[in-house]
ModelCIF file with pLDDT and N, C-alpha, C, O atoms, coordinates in Angstrom:
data_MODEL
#
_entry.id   MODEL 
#
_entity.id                         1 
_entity.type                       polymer 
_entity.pdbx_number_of_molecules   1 
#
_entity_poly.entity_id                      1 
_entity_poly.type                           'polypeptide(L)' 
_entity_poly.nstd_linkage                   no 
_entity_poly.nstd_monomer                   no 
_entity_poly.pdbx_seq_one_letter_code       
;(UNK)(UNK)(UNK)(UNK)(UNK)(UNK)(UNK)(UNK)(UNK)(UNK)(UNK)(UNK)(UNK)(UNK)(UNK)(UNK)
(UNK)(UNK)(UNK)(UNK)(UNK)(UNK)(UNK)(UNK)(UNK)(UNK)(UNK)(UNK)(UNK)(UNK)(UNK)(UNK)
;
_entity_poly.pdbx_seq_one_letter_code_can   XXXXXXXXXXXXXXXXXXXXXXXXXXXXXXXX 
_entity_poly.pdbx_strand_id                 A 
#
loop_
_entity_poly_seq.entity_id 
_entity_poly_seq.num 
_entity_poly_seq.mon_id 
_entity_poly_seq.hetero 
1 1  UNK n 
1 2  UNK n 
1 3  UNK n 
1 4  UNK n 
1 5  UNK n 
1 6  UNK n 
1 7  UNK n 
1 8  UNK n 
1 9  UNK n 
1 10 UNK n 
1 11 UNK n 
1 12 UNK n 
1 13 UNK n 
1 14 UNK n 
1 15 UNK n 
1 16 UNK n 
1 17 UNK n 
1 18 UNK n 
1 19 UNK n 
1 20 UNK n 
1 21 UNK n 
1 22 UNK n 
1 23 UNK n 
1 24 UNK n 
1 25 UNK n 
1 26 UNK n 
1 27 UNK n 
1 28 UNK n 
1 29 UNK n 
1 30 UNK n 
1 31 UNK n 
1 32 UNK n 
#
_struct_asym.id          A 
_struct_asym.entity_id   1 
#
loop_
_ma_qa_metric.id 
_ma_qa_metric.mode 
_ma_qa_metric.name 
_ma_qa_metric.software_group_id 
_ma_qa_metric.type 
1 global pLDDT . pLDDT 
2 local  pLDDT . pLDDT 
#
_ma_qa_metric_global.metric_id      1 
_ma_qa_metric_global.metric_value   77.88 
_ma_qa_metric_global.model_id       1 
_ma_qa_metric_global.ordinal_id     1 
#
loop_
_ma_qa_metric_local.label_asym_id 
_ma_qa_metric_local.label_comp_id 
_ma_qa_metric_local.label_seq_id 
_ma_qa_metric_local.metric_id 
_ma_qa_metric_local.metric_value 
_ma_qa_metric_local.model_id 
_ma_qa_metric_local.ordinal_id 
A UNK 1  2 91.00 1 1  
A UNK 2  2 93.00 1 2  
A UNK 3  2 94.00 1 3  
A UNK 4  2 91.00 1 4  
A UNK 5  2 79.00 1 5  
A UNK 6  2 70.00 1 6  
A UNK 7  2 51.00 1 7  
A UNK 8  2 45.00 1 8  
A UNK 9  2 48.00 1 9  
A UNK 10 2 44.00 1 10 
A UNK 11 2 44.00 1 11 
A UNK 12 2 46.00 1 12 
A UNK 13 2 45.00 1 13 
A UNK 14 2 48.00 1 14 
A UNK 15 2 52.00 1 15 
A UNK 16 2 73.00 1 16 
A UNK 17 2 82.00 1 17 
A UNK 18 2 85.00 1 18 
A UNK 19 2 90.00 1 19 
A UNK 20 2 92.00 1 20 
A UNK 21 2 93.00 1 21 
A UNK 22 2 93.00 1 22 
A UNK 23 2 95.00 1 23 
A UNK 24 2 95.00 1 24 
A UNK 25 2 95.00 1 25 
A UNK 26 2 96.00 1 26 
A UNK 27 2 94.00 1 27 
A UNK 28 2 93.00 1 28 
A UNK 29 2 95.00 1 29 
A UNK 30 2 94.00 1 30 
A UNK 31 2 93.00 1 31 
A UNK 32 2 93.00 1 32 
#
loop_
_atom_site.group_PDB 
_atom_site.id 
_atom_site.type_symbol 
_atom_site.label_atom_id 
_atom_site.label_alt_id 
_atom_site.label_comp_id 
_atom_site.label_asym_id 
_atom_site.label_entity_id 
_atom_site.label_seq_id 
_atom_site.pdbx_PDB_ins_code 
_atom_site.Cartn_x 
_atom_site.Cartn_y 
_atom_site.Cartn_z 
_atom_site.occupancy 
_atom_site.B_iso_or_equiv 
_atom_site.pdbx_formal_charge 
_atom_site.auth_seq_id 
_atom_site.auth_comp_id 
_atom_site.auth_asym_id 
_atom_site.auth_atom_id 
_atom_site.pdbx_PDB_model_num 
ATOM 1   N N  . UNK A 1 1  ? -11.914 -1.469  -2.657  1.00 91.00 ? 1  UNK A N  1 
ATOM 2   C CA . UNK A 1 1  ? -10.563 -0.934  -2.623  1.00 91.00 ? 1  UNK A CA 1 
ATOM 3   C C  . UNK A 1 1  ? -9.550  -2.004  -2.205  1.00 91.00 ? 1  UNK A C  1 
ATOM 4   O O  . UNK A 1 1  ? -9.380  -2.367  -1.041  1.00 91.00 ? 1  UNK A O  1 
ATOM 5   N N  . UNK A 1 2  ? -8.678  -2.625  -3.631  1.00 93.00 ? 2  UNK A N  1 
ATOM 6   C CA . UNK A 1 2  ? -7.873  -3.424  -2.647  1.00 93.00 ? 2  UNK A CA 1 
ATOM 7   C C  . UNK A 1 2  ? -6.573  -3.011  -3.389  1.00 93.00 ? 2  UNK A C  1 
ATOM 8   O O  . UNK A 1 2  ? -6.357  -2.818  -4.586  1.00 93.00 ? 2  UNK A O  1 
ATOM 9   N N  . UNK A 1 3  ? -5.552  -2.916  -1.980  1.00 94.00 ? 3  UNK A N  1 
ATOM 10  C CA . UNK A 1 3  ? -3.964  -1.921  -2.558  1.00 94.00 ? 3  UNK A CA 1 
ATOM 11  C C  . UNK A 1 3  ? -3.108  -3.281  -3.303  1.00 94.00 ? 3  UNK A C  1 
ATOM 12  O O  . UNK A 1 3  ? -3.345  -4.462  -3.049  1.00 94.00 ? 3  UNK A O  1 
ATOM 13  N N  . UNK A 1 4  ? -2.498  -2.986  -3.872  1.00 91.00 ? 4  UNK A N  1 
ATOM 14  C CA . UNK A 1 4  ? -1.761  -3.564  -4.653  1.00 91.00 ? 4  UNK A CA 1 
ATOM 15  C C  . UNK A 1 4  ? -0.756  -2.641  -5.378  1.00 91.00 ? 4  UNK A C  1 
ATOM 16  O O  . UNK A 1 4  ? -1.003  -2.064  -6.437  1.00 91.00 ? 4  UNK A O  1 
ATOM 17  N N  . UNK A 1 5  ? 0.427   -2.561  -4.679  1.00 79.00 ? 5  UNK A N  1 
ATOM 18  C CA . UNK A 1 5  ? 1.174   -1.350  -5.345  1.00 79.00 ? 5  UNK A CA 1 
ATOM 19  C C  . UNK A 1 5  ? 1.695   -1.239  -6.589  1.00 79.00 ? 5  UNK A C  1 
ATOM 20  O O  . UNK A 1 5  ? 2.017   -0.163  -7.094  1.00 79.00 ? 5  UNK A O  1 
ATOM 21  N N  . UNK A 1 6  ? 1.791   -2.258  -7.089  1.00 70.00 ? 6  UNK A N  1 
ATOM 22  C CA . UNK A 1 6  ? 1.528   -1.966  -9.013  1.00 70.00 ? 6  UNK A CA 1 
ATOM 23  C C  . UNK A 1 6  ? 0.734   -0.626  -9.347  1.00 70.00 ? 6  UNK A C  1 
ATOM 24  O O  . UNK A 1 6  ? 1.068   0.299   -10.088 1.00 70.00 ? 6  UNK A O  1 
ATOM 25  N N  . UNK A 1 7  ? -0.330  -0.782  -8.640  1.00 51.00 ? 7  UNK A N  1 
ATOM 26  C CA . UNK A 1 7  ? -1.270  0.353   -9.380  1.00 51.00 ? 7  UNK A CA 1 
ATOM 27  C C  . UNK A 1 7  ? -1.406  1.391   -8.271  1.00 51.00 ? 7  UNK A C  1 
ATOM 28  O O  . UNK A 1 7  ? -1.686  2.502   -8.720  1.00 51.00 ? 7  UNK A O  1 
ATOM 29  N N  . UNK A 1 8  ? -1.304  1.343   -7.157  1.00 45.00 ? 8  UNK A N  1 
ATOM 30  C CA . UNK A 1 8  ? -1.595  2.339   -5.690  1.00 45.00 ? 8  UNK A CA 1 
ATOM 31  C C  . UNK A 1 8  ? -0.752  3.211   -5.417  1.00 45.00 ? 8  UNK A C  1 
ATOM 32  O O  . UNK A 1 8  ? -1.112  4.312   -5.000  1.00 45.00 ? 8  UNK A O  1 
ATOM 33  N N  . UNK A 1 9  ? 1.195   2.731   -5.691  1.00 48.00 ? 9  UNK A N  1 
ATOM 34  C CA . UNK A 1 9  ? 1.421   3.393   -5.379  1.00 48.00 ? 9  UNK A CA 1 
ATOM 35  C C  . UNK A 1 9  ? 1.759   4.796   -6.509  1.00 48.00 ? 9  UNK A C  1 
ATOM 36  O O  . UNK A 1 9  ? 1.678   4.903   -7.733  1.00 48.00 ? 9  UNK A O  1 
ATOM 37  N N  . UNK A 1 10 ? 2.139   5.690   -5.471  1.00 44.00 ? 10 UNK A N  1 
ATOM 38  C CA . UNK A 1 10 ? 2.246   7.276   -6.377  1.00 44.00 ? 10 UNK A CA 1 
ATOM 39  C C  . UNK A 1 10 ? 3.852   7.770   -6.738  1.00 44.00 ? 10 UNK A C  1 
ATOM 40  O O  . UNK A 1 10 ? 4.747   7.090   -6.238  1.00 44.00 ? 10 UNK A O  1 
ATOM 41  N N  . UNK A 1 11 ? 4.181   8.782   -7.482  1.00 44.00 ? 11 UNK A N  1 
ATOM 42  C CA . UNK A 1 11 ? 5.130   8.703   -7.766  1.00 44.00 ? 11 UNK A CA 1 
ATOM 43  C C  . UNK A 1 11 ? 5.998   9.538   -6.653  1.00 44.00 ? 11 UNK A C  1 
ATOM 44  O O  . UNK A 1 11 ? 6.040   10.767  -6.702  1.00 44.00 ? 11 UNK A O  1 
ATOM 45  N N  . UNK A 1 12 ? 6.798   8.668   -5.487  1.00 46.00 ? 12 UNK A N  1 
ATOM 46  C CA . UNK A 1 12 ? 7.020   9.669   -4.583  1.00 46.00 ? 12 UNK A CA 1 
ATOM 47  C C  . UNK A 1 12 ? 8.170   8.893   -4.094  1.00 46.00 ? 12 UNK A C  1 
ATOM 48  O O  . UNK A 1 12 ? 8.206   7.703   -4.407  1.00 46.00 ? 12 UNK A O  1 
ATOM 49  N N  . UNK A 1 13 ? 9.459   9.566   -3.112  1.00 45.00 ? 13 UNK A N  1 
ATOM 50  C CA . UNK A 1 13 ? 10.008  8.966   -2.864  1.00 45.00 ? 13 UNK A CA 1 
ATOM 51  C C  . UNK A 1 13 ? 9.957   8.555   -1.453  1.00 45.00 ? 13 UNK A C  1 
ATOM 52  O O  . UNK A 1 13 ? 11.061  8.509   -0.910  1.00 45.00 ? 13 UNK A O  1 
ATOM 53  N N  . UNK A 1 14 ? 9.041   8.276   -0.802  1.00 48.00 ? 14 UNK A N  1 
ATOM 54  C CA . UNK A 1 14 ? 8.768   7.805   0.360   1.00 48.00 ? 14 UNK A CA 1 
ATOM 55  C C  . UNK A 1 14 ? 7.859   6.612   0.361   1.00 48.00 ? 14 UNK A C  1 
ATOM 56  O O  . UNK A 1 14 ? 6.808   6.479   0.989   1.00 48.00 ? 14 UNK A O  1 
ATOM 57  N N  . UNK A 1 15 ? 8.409   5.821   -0.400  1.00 52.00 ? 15 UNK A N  1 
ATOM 58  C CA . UNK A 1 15 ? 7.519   4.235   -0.963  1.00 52.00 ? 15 UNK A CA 1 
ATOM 59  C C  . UNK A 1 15 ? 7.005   3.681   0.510   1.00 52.00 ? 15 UNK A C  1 
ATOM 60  O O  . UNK A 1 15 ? 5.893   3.173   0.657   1.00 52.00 ? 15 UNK A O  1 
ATOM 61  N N  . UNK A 1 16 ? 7.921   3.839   1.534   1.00 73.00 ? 16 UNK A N  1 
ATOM 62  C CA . UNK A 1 16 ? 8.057   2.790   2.986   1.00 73.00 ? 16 UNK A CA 1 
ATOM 63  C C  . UNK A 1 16 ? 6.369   3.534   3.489   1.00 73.00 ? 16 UNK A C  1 
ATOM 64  O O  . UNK A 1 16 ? 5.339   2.901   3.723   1.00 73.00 ? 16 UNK A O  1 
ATOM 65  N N  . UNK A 1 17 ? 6.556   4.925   3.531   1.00 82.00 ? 17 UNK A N  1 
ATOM 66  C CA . UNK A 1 17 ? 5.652   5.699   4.270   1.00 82.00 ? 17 UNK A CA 1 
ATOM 67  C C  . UNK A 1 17 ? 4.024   5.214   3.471   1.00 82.00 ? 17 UNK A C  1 
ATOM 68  O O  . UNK A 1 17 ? 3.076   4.885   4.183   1.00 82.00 ? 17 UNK A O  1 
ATOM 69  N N  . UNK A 1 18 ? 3.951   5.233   2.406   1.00 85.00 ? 18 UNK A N  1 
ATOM 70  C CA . UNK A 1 18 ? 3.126   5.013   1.662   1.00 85.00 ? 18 UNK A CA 1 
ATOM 71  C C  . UNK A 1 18 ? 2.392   3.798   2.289   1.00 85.00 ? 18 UNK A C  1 
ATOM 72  O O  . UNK A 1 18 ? 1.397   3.823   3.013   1.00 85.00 ? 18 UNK A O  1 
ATOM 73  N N  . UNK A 1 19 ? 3.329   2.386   1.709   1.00 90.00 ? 19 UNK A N  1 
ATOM 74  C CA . UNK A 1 19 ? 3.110   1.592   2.632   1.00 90.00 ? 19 UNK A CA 1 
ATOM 75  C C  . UNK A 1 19 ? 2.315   0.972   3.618   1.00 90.00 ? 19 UNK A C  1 
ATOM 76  O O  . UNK A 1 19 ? 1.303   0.273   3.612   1.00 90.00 ? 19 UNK A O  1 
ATOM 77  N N  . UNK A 1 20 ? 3.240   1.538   4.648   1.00 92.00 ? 20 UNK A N  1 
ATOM 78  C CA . UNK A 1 20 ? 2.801   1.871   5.789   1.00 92.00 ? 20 UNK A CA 1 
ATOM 79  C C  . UNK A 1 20 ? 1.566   2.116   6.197   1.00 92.00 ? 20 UNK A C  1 
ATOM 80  O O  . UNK A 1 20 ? 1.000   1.633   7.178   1.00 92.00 ? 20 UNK A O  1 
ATOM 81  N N  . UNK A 1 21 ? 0.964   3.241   5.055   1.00 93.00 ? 21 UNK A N  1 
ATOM 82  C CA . UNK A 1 21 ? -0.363  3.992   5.773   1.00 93.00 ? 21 UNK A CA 1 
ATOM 83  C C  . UNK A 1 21 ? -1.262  2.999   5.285   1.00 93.00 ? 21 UNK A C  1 
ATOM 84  O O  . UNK A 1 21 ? -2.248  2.603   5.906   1.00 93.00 ? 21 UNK A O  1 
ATOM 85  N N  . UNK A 1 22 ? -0.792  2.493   3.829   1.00 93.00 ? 22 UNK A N  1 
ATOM 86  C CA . UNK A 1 22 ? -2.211  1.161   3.431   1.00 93.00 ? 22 UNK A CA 1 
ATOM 87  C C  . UNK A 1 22 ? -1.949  0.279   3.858   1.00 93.00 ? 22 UNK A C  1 
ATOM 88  O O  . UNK A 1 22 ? -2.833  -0.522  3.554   1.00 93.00 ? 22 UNK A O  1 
ATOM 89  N N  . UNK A 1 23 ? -1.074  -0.281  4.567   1.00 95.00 ? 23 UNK A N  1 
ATOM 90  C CA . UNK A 1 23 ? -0.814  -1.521  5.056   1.00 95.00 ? 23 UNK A CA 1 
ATOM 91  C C  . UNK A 1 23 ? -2.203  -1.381  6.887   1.00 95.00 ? 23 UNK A C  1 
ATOM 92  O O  . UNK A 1 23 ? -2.958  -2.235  7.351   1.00 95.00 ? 23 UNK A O  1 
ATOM 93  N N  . UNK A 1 24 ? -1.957  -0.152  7.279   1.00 95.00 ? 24 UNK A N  1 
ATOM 94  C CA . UNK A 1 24 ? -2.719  0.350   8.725   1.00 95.00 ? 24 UNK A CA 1 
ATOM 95  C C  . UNK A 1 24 ? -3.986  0.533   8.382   1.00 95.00 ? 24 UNK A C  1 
ATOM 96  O O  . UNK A 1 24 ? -4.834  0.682   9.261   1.00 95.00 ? 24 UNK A O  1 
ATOM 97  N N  . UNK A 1 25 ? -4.415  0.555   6.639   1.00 95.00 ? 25 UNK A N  1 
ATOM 98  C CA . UNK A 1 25 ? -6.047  1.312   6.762   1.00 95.00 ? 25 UNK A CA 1 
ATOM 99  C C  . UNK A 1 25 ? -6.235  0.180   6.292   1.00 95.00 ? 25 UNK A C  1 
ATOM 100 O O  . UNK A 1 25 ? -7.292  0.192   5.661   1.00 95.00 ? 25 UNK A O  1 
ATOM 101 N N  . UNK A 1 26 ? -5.578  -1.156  6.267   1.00 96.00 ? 26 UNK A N  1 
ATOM 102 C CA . UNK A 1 26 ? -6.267  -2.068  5.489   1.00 96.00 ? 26 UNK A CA 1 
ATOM 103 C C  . UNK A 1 26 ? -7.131  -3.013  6.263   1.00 96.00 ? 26 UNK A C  1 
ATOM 104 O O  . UNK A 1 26 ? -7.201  -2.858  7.482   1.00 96.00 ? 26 UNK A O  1 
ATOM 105 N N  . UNK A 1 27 ? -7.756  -3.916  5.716   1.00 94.00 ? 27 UNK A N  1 
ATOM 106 C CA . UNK A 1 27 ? -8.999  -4.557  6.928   1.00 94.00 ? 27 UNK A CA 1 
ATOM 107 C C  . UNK A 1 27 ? -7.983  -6.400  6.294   1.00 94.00 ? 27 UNK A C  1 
ATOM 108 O O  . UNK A 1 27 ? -8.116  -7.429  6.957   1.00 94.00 ? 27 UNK A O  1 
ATOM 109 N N  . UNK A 1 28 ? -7.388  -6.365  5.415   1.00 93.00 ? 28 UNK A N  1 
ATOM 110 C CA . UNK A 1 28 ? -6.855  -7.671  5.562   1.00 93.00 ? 28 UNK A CA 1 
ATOM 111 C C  . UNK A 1 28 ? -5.610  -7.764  4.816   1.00 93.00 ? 28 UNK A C  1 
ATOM 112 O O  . UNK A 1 28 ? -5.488  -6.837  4.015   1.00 93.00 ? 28 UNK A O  1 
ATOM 113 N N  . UNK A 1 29 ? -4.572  -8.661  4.831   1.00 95.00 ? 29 UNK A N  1 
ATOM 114 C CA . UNK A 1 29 ? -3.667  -8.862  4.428   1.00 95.00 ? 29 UNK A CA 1 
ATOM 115 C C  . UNK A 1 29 ? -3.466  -9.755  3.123   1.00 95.00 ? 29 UNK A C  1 
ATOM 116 O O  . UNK A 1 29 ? -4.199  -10.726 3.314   1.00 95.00 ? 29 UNK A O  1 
ATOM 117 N N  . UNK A 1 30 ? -3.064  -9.849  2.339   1.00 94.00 ? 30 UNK A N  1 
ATOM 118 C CA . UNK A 1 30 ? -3.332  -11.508 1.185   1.00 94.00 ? 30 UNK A CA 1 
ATOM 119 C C  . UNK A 1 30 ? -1.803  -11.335 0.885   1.00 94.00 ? 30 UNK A C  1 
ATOM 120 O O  . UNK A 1 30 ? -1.403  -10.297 0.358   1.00 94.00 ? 30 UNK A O  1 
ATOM 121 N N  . UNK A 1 31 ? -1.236  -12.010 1.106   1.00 93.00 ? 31 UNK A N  1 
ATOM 122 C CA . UNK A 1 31 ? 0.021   -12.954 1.142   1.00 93.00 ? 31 UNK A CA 1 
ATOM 123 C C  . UNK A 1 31 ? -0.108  -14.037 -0.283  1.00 93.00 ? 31 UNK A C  1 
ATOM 124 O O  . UNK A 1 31 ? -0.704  -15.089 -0.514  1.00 93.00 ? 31 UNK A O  1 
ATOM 125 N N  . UNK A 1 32 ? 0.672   -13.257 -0.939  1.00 93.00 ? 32 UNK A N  1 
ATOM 126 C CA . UNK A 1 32 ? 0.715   -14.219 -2.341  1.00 93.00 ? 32 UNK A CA 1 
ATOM 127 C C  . UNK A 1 32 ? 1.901   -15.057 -1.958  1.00 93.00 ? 32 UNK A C  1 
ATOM 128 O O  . UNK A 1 32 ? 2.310   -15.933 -2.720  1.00 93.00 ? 32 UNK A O  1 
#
């Protein structure tokens, strides 16, 4: 599972919240 919001995120208007929650369940960061 790796987020990449191209494809993760959903159609909603709370993009930040979204975010947020995969940014907290994630185990690493990758900085392009």
């Amino acid at each position: 599972h790796i987020f990449r919001d191209k494809d993760e995120l959903p159609i909603t208007s709370n993009l930040s919240g979204t975010i947020e929650e995969a940014l907290l369940n994630s185990e690493y960061l990758i900085v392009l």
